[in-house]
Protein backbone atom coordinates (compact mmCIF):
# COMPACT_ATOMS: atom_id res chain seq x y z
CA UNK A 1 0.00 0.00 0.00
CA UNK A 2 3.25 2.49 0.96
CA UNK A 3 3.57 2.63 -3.11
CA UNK A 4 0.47 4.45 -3.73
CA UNK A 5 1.51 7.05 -0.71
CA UNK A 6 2.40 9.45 -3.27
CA UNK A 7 -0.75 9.12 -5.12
CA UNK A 8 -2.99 9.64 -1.92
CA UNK A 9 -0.63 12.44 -1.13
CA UNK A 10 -1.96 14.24 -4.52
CA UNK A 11 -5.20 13.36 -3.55
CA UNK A 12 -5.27 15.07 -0.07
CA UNK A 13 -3.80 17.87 -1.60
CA UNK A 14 -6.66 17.94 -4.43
CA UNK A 15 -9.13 17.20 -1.14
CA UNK A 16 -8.42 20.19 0.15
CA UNK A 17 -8.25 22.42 -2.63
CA UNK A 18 -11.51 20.99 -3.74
CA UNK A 19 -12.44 22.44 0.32
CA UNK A 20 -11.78 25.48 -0.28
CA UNK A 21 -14.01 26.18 -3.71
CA UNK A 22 -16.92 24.92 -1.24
CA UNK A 23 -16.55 28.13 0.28
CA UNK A 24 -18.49 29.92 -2.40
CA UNK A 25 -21.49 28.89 -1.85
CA UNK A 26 -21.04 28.99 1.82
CA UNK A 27 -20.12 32.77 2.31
CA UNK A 28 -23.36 33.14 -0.15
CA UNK A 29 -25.57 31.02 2.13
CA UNK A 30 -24.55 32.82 5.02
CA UNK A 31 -24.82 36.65 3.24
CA UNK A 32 -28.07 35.46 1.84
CA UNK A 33 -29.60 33.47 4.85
CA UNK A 34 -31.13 30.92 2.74
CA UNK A 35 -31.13 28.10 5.24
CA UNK A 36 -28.37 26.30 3.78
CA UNK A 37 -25.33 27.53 6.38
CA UNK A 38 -25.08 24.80 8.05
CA UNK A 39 -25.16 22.22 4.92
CA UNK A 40 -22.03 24.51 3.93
CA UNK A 41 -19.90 24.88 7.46
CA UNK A 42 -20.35 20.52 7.61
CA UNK A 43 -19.23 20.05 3.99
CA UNK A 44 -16.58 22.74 4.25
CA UNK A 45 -15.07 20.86 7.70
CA UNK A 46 -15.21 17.47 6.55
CA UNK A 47 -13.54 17.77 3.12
CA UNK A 48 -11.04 20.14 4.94
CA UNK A 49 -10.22 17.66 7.64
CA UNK A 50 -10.17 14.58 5.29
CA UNK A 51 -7.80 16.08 2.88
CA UNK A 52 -5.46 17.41 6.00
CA UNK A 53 -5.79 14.19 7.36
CA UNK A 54 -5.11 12.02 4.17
CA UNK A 55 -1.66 14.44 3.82
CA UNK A 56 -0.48 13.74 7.73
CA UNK A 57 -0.62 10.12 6.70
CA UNK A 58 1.10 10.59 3.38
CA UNK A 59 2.83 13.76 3.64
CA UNK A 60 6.94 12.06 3.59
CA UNK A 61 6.21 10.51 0.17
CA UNK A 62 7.33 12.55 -2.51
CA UNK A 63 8.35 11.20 -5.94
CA UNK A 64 7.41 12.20 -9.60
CA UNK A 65 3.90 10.33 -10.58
CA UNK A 66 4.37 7.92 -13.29
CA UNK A 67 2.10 7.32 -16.35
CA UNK A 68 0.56 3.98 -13.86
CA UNK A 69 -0.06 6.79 -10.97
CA UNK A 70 -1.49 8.96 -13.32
CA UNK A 71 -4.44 6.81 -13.97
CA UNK A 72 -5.19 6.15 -10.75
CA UNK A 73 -5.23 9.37 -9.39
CA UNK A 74 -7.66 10.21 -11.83
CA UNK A 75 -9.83 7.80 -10.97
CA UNK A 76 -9.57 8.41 -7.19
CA UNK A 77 -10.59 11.85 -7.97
CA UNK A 78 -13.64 11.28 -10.00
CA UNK A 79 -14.74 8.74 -7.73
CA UNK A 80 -13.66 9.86 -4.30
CA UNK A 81 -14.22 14.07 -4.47
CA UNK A 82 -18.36 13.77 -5.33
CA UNK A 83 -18.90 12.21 -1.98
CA UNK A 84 -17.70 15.56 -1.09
CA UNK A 85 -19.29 17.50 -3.27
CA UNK A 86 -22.63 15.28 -1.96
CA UNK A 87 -22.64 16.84 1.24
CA UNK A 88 -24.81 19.83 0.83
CA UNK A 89 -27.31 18.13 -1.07
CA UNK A 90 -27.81 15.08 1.71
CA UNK A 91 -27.62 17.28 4.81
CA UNK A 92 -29.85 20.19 3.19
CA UNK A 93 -32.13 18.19 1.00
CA UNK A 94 -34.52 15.24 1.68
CA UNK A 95 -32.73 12.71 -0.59
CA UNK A 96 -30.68 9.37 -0.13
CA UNK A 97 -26.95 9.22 0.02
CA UNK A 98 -27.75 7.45 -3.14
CA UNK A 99 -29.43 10.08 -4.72
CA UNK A 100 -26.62 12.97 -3.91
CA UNK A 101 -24.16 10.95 -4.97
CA UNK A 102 -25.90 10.79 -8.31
CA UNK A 103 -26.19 14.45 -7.86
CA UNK A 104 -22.83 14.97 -7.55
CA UNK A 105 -21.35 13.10 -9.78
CA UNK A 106 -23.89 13.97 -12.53
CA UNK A 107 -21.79 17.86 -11.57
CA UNK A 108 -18.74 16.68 -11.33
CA UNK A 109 -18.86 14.91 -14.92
CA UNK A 110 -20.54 17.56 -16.76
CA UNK A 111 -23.54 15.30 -17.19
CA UNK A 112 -26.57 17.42 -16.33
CA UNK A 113 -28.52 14.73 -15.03
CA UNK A 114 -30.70 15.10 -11.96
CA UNK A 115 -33.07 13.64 -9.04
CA UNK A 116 -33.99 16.39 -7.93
CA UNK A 117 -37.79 18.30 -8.62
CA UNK A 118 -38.38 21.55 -7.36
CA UNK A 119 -35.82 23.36 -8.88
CA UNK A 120 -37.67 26.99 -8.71
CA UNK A 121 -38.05 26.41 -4.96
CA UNK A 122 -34.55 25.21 -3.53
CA UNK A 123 -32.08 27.24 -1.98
CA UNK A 124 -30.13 29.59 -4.31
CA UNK A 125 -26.67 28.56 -2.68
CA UNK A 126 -27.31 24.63 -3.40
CA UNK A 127 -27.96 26.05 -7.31
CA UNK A 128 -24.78 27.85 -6.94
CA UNK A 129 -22.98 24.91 -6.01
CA UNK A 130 -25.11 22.88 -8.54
CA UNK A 131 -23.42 24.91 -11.26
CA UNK A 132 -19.96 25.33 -9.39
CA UNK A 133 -19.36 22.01 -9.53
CA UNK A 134 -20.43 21.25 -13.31
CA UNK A 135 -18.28 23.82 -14.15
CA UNK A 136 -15.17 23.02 -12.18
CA UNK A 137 -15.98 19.55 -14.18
CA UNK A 138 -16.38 20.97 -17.30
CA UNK A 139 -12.42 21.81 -18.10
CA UNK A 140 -11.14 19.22 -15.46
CA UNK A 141 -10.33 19.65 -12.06
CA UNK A 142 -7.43 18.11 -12.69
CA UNK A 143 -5.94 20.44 -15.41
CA UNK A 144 -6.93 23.29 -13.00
CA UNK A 145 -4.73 21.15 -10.39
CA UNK A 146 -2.29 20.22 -12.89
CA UNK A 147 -1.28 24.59 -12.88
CA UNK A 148 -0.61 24.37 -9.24
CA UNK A 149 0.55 21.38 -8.26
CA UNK A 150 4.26 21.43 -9.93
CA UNK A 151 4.51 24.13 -6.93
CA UNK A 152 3.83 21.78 -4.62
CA UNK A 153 6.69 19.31 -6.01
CA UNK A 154 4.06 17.15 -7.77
CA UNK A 155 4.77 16.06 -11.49
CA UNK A 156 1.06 16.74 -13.77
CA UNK A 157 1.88 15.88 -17.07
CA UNK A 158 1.12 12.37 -16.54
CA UNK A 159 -2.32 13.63 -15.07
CA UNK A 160 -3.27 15.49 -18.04
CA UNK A 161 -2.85 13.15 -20.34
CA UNK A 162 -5.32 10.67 -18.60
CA UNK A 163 -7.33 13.48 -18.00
CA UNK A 164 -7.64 14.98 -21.31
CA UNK A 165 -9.50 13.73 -24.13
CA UNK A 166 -7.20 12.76 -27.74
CA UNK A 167 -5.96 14.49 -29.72
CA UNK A 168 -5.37 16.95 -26.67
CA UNK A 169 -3.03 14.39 -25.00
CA UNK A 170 -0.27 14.67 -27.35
CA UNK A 171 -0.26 18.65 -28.51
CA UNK A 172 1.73 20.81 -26.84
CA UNK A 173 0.06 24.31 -26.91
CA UNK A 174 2.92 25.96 -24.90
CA UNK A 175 6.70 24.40 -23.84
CA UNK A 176 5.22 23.67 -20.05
CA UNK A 177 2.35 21.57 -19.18
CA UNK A 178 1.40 24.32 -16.53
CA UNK A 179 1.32 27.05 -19.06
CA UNK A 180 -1.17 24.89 -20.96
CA UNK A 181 -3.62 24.41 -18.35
CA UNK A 182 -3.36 28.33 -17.53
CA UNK A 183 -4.00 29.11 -20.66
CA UNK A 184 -6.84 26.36 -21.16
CA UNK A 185 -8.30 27.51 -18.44
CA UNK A 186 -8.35 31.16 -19.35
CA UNK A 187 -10.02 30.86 -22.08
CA UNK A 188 -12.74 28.54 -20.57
CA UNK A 189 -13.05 31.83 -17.76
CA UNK A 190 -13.05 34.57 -20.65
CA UNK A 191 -16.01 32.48 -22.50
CA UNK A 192 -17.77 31.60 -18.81
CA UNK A 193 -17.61 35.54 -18.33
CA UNK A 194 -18.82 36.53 -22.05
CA UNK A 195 -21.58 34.09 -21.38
CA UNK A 196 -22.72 35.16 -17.77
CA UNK A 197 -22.45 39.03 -19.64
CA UNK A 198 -24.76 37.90 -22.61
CA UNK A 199 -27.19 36.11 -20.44
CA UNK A 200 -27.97 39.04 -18.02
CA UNK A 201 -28.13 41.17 -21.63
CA UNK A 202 -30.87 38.53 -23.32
CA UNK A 203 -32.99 38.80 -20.13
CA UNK A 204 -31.84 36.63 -17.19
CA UNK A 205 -31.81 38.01 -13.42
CA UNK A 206 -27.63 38.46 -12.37
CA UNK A 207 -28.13 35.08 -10.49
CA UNK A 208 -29.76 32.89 -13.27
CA UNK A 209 -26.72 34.10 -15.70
CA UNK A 210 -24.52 32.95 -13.74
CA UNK A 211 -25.99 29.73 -12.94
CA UNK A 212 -26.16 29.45 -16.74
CA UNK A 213 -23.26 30.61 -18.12
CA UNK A 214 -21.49 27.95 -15.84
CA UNK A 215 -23.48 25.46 -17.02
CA UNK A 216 -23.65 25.76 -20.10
CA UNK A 217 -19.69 26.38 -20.73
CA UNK A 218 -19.36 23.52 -19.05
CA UNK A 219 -22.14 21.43 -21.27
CA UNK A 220 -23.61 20.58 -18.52
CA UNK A 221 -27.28 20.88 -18.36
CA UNK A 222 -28.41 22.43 -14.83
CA UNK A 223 -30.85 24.66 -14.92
CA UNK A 224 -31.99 26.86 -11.55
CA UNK A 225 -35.86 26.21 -12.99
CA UNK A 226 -38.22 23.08 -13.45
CA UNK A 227 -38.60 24.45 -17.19
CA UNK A 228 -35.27 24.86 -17.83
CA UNK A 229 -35.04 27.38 -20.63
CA UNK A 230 -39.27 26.89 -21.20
CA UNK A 231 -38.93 29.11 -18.04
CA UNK A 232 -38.42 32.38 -20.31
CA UNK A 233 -39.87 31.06 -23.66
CA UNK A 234 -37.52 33.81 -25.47
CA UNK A 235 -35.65 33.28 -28.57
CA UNK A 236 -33.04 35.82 -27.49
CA UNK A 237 -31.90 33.77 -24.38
CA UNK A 238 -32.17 30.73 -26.40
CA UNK A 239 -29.61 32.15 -29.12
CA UNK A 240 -27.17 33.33 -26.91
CA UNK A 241 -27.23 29.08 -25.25
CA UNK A 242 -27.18 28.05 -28.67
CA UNK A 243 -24.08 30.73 -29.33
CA UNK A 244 -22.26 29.09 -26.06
CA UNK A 245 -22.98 25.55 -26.92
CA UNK A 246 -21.45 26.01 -29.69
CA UNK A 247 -18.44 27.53 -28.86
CA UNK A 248 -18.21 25.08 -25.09
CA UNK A 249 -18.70 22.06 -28.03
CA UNK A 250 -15.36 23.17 -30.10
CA UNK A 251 -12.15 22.45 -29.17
CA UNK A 252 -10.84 24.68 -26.35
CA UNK A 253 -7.24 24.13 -27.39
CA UNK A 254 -8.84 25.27 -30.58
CA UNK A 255 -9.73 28.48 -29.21
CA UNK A 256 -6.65 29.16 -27.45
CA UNK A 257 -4.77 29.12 -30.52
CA UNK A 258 -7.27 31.28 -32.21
CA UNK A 259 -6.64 33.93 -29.77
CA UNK A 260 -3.08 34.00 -29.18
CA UNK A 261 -2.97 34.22 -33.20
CA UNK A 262 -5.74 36.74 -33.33
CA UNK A 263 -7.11 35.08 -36.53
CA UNK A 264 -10.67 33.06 -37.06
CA UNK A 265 -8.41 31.29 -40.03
CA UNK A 266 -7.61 28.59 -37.04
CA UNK A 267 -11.12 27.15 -36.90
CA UNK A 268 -11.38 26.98 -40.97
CA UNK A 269 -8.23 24.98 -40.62
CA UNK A 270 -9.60 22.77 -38.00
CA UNK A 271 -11.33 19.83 -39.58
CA UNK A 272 -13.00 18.48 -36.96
CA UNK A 273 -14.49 21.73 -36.38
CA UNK A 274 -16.03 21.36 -40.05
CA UNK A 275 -17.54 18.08 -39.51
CA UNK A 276 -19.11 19.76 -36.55
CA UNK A 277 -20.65 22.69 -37.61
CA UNK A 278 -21.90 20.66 -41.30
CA UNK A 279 -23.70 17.47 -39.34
CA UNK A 280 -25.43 19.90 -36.75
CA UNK A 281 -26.75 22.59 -39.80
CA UNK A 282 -27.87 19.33 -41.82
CA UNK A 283 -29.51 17.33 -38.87
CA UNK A 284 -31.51 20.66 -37.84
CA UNK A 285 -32.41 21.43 -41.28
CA UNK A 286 -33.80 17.49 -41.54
CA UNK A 287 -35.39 17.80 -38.04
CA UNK A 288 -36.85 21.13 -38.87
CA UNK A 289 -38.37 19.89 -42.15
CA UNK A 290 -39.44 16.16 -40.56
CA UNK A 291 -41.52 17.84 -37.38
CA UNK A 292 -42.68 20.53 -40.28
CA UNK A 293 -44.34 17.87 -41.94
CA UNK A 294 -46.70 17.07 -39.07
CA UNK A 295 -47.76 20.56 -38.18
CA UNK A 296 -46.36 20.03 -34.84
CA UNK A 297 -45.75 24.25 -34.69
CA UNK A 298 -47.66 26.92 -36.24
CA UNK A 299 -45.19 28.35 -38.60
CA UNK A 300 -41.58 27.27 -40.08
CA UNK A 301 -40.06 29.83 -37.52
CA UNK A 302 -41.11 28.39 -34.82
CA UNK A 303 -40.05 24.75 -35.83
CA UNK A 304 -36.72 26.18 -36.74
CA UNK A 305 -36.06 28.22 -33.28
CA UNK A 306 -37.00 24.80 -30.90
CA UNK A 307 -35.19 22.59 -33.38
CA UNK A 308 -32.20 24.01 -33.35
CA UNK A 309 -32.10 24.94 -29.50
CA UNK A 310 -33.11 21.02 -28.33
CA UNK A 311 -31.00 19.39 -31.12
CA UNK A 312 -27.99 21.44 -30.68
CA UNK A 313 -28.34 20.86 -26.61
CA UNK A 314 -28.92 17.04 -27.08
CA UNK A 315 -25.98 17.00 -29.70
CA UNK A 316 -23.26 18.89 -27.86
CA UNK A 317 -24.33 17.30 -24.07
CA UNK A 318 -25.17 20.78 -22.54
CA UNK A 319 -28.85 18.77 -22.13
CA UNK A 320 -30.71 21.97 -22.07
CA UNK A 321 -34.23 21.94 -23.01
CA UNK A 322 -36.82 24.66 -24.28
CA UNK A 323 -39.90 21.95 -24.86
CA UNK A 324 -41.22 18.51 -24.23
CA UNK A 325 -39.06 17.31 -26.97
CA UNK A 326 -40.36 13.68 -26.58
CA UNK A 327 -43.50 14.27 -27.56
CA UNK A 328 -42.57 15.32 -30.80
CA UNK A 329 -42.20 12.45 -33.54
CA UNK A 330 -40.41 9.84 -32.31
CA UNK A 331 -37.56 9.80 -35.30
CA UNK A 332 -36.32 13.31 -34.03
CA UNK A 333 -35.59 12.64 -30.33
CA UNK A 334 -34.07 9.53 -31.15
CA UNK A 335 -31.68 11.55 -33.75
CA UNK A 336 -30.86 13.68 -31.50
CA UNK A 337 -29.91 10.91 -28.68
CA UNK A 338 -27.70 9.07 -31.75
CA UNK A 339 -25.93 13.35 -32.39
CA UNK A 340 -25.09 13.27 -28.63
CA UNK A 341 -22.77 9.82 -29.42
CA UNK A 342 -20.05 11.57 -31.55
CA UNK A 343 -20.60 15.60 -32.26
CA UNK A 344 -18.75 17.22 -29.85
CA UNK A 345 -15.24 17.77 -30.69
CA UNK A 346 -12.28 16.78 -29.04
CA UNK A 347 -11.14 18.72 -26.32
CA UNK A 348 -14.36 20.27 -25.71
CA UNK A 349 -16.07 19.94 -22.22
CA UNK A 350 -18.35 17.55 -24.46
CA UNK A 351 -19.22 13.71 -24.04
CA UNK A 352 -19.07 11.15 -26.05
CA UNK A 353 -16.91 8.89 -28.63
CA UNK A 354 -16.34 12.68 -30.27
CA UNK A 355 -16.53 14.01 -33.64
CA UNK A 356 -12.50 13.43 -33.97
CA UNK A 357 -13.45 9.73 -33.39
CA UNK A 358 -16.52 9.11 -35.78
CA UNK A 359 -14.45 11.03 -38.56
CA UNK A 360 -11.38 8.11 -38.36
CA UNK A 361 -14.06 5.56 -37.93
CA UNK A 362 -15.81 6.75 -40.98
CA UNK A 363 -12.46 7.19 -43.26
CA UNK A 364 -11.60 3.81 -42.06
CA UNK A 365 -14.64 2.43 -43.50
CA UNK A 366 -14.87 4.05 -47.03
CA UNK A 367 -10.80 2.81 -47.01
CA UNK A 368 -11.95 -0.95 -46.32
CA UNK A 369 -14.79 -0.31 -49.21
CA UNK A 370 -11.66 1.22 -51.42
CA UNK A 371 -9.70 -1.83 -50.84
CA UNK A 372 -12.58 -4.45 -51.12
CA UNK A 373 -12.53 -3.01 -54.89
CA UNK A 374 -8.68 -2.43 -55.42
CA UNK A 375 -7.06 -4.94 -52.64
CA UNK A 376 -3.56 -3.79 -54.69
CA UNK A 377 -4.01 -0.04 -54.13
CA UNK A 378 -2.60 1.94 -51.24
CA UNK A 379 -5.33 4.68 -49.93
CA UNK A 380 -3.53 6.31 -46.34
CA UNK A 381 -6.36 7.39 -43.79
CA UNK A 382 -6.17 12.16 -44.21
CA UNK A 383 -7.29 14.12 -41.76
CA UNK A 384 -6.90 17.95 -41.99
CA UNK A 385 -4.32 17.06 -44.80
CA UNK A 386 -2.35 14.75 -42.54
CA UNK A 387 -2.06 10.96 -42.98
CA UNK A 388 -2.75 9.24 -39.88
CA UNK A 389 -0.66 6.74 -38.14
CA UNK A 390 -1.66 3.35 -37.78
CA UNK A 391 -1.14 3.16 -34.23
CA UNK A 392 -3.81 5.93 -33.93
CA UNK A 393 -6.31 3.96 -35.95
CA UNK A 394 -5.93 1.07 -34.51
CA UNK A 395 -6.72 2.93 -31.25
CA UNK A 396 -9.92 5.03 -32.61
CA UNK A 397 -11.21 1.09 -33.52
CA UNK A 398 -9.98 -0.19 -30.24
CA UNK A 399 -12.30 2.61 -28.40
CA UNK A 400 -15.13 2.33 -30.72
CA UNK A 401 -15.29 -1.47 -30.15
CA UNK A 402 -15.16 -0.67 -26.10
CA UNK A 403 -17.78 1.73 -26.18
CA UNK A 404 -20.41 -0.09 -28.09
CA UNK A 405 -20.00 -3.32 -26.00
CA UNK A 406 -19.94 -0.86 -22.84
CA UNK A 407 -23.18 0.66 -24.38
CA UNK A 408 -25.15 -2.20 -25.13
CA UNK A 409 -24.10 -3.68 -21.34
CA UNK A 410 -25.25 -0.82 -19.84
CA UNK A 411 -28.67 -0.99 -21.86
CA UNK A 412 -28.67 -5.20 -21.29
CA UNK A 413 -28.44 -4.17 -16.80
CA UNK A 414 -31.26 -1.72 -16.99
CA UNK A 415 -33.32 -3.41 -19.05
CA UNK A 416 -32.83 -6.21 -16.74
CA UNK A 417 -33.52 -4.17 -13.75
CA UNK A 418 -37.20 -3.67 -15.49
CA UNK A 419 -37.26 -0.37 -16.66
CA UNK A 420 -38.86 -0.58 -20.10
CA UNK A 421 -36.68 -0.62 -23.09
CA UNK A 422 -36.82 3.62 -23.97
CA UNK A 423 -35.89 4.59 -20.76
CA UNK A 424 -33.50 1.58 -20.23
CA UNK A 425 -31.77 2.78 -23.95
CA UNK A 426 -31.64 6.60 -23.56
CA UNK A 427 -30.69 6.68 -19.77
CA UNK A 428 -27.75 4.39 -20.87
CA UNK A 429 -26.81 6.39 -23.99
CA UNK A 430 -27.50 9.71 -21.96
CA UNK A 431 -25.40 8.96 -18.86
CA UNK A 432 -22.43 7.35 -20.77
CA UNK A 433 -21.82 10.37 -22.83
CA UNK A 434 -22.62 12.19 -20.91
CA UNK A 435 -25.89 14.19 -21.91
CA UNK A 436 -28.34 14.65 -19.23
CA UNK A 437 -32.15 14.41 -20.39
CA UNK A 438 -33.47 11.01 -22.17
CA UNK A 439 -36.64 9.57 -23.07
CA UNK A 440 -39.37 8.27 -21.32
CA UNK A 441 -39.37 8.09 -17.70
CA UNK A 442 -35.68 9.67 -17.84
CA UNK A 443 -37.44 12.38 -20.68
CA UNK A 444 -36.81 16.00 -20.53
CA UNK A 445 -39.66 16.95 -18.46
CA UNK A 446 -38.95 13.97 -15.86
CA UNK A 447 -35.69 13.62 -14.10
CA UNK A 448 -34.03 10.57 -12.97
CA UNK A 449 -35.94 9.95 -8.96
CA UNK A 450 -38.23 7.15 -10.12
CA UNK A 451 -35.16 4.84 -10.81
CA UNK A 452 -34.30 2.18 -8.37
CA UNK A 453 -30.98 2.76 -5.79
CA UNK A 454 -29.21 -0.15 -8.15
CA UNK A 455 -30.52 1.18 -11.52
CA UNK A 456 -29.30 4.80 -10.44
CA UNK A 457 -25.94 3.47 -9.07
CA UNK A 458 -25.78 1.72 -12.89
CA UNK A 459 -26.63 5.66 -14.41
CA UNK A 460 -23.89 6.88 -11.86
CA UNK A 461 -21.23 4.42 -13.20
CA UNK A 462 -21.80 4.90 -17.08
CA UNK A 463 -21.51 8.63 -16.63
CA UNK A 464 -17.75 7.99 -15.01
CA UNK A 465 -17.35 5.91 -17.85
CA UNK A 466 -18.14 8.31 -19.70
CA UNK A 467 -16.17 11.15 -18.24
CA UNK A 468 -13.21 8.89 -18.34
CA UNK A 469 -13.87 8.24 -21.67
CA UNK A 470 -14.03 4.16 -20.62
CA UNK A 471 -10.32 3.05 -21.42
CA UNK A 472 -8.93 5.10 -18.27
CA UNK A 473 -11.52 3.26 -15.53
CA UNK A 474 -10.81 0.00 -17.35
CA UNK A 475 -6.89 -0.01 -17.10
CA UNK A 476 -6.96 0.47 -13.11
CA UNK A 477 -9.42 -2.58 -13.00
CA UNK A 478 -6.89 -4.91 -15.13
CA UNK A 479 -5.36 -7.42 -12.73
CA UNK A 480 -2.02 -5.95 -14.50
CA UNK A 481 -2.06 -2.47 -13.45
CA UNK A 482 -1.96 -3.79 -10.17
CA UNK A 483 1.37 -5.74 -10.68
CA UNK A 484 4.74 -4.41 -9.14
């Protein structure tokens, strides 16, 4: 056990770092008297006193973390801090350990799903931390700990390159891996602030922008009402989420490169950028004419304005909604559950198999076809004008592989459980990458209460799948990563 010191070391300092951002919404509770102190001053002490205690125990091990310790301490993390982040909602709220630790990790992840009902009427501090914690989870809180932990004589590369999704892992935006999470992280603050700006301007209270722009920079999916954005029916709030989604479902490294350049030529030379913005205009345009076709809305306008918001919400994993999406026909839900598998783009605070991803998978494919026809011929896998290495490819299929058969598992245990096969389907798909709202009893104006404790703990583990993007939670299970 004495060889993972140096890993729980990491994590006691992370444990009480992650104490300290719990004071937010504890100097609001108090300022604001909402009822909530005490919630605050328990979770505040306990996290505190874990974290100190954890680094008494550990506190003489110091060595560099290797690429092995790397895993695991992001899996400790992603595991171990939202039964921290679960206190306020079990000691302020009426709801099972269970419950807030689906809660928590549904923040933590980015996910946006909840148990909870009675949104309009809870505490404004437990919203704040509600968004707080989806948006610390929206970047990483390990790339934020990754920019201060090399003062603390603790190595982060290899914790950034579990952390972060490919192609991030091997691009170097600046010499030191510090100096990339800065900068990473400054641009996710100057788009959080531009969004919490243009919020308050399109009509929300101070508060509710806030909430929001966190949330939604994050792709996360909390909302401070029932109705989520059906609470202000207004296309102008709606465009500026659809604005933000779009920008939280690009690459952030993407961005930073954009800026330091000062030129929007960086995102026409980003390919996977491209393949984003093309599938999203051509699935709302085939939504929009599909739900057009059964007079579901009055006028074309109207189709258009809740298409796009719900699609591109489903699609990116912010999980937003403006309408009752699922009672619309059937085929446009379910194409927007099948968007939310593989649009978002790499490096984006996004879930699932990502657009980077489906584009290899899809290359890969029309190659075979190629070579079925001309089994002679050499045809090299492009991307962006780049041929891509083997060794990549065989990866992309390696994860593809993983995350159907994790998929249809996860579908197979709820469907088992007895949930009927909708709900069982789209709470799997929605929790494993990551999305928030399903269908059926999971739907958009339902929430995820009426599951069972073991069907909810089964949501709670696909969306750290999901946020781990599978292959990291499955190495720390092999019997071999275990081996001296």
């Amino acid at each position: 056990m004495e060889r993972y010191f140096h890993v729980l070391r990491a994590l006691s300092l992370l444990l009480m770092l992650f104490a300290f951002t719990l004071c937010v919404p504890l100097l609001y509770a108090h300022l604001a008297e909402d009822g909530a102190e005490m919630a605050y001053d328990i979770a505040f002490l306990v996290t505190l006193a874990s974290g100190l205690a954890l680094w008494l125990l550990t506190r003489a091990s110091r060595r560099e973390l290797h690429v092995r310790d790397g895993f695991l301490l992001v899996v400790l993390v992603w595991s171990v801090l939202p039964l921290f982040a679960s206190l306020p909602f079990y000691t302020q709220l009426d709801i099972s350990f269970t419950d807030a630790y689906f809660e928590a990790v549904s923040g933590l992840t980015a996910t946006g799903a909840t148990v909870l009902s009675g949104l309009d009427a809870l505490p404004q501090s437990i919203h704040l931390w509600r968004s707080l914690i989806i948006w610390m989870g929206g970047m990483g809180l390990i790339v934020l700990a990754v920019a201060i932990l090399p003062m603390l004589g603790i190595g982060g590369r290899q914790m950034f390159k579990a952390e972060i999704p490919s192609p991030m892992k091997d691009t170097k935006l600046t010499p030191r891996i510090a100096q990339t999470a800065k900068g990473l992280w400054l641009v996710y603050v100057g788009i959080t602030a531009a969004g919490f700006l243009a919020y308050h301007w399109a009509g929300m209270d101070w508060f509710d922008a806030l909430c929001h722009a966190f949330s939604t920079v994050a792709l996360g999916g909390f909302s401070t009402h029932d109705a989520s954005f059906g609470y202000w029916d207004s296309p102008r709030v709606e465009g500026v989420a659809i604005i933000f989604m779009l920008l939280a479902g690009m690459n952030f490294s993407t961005h930073y490169v954009a800026i330091l350049g000062k030129s929007l030529k960086t995102y026409l030379r980003d390919p996977e950028i491209l393949w984003f913005l093309g599938v999203l205009l051509a699935a709302i345009l085939l939504a929009t004419f599909y739900l057009w076709g059964f007079h579901f809305y009055p006028n074309t306008t109207e189709t258009l304005r809740h298409v796009a918001f719900n699609l591109i919400s489903v699609a990116t994993t912010a999980g937003f909604t403006s309408t009752d999406y699922s009672q619309w026909p059937f085929f446009v839900p379910l194409l927007m559950l099948f968007l939310c598998s593989f649009v978002s783009c790499s490096g984006s605070t996004g879930g699932g198999i990502k657009m980077m991803r489906a584009v290899l998978l899809y290359k890969q494919v029309y190659r075979e076809l190629l070579r079925s026809m001309h089994p002679n011929a050499v045809y090299p896998v492009k991307l962006g004008g780049h041929t891509v290495p083997q060794n990549m490819l065989f990866a992309v299929l390696a994860f593809g592989f993983i995350y159907m058969v994790t998929l249809v598992s996860l579908v197979l245990l709820l469907s088992f459980s007895g949930l009927e096969i909708i709900t069982a389907f789209s709470a799997a798909v929605a929790s494993l990458n990551n999305t928030g709202p399903g269908l059926g009893m999971v739907g958009p104006v339902n929430n995820f209460m009426p599951l069972t404790d073991f069907q909810t703990w089964t949501c709670t583990l696909a969306m750290l799948l999901g946020r781990l993007e599978i292959f990291t939670l499955l190495v720390v299970l092999m019997p071999a990563f275990w081996r001296k």
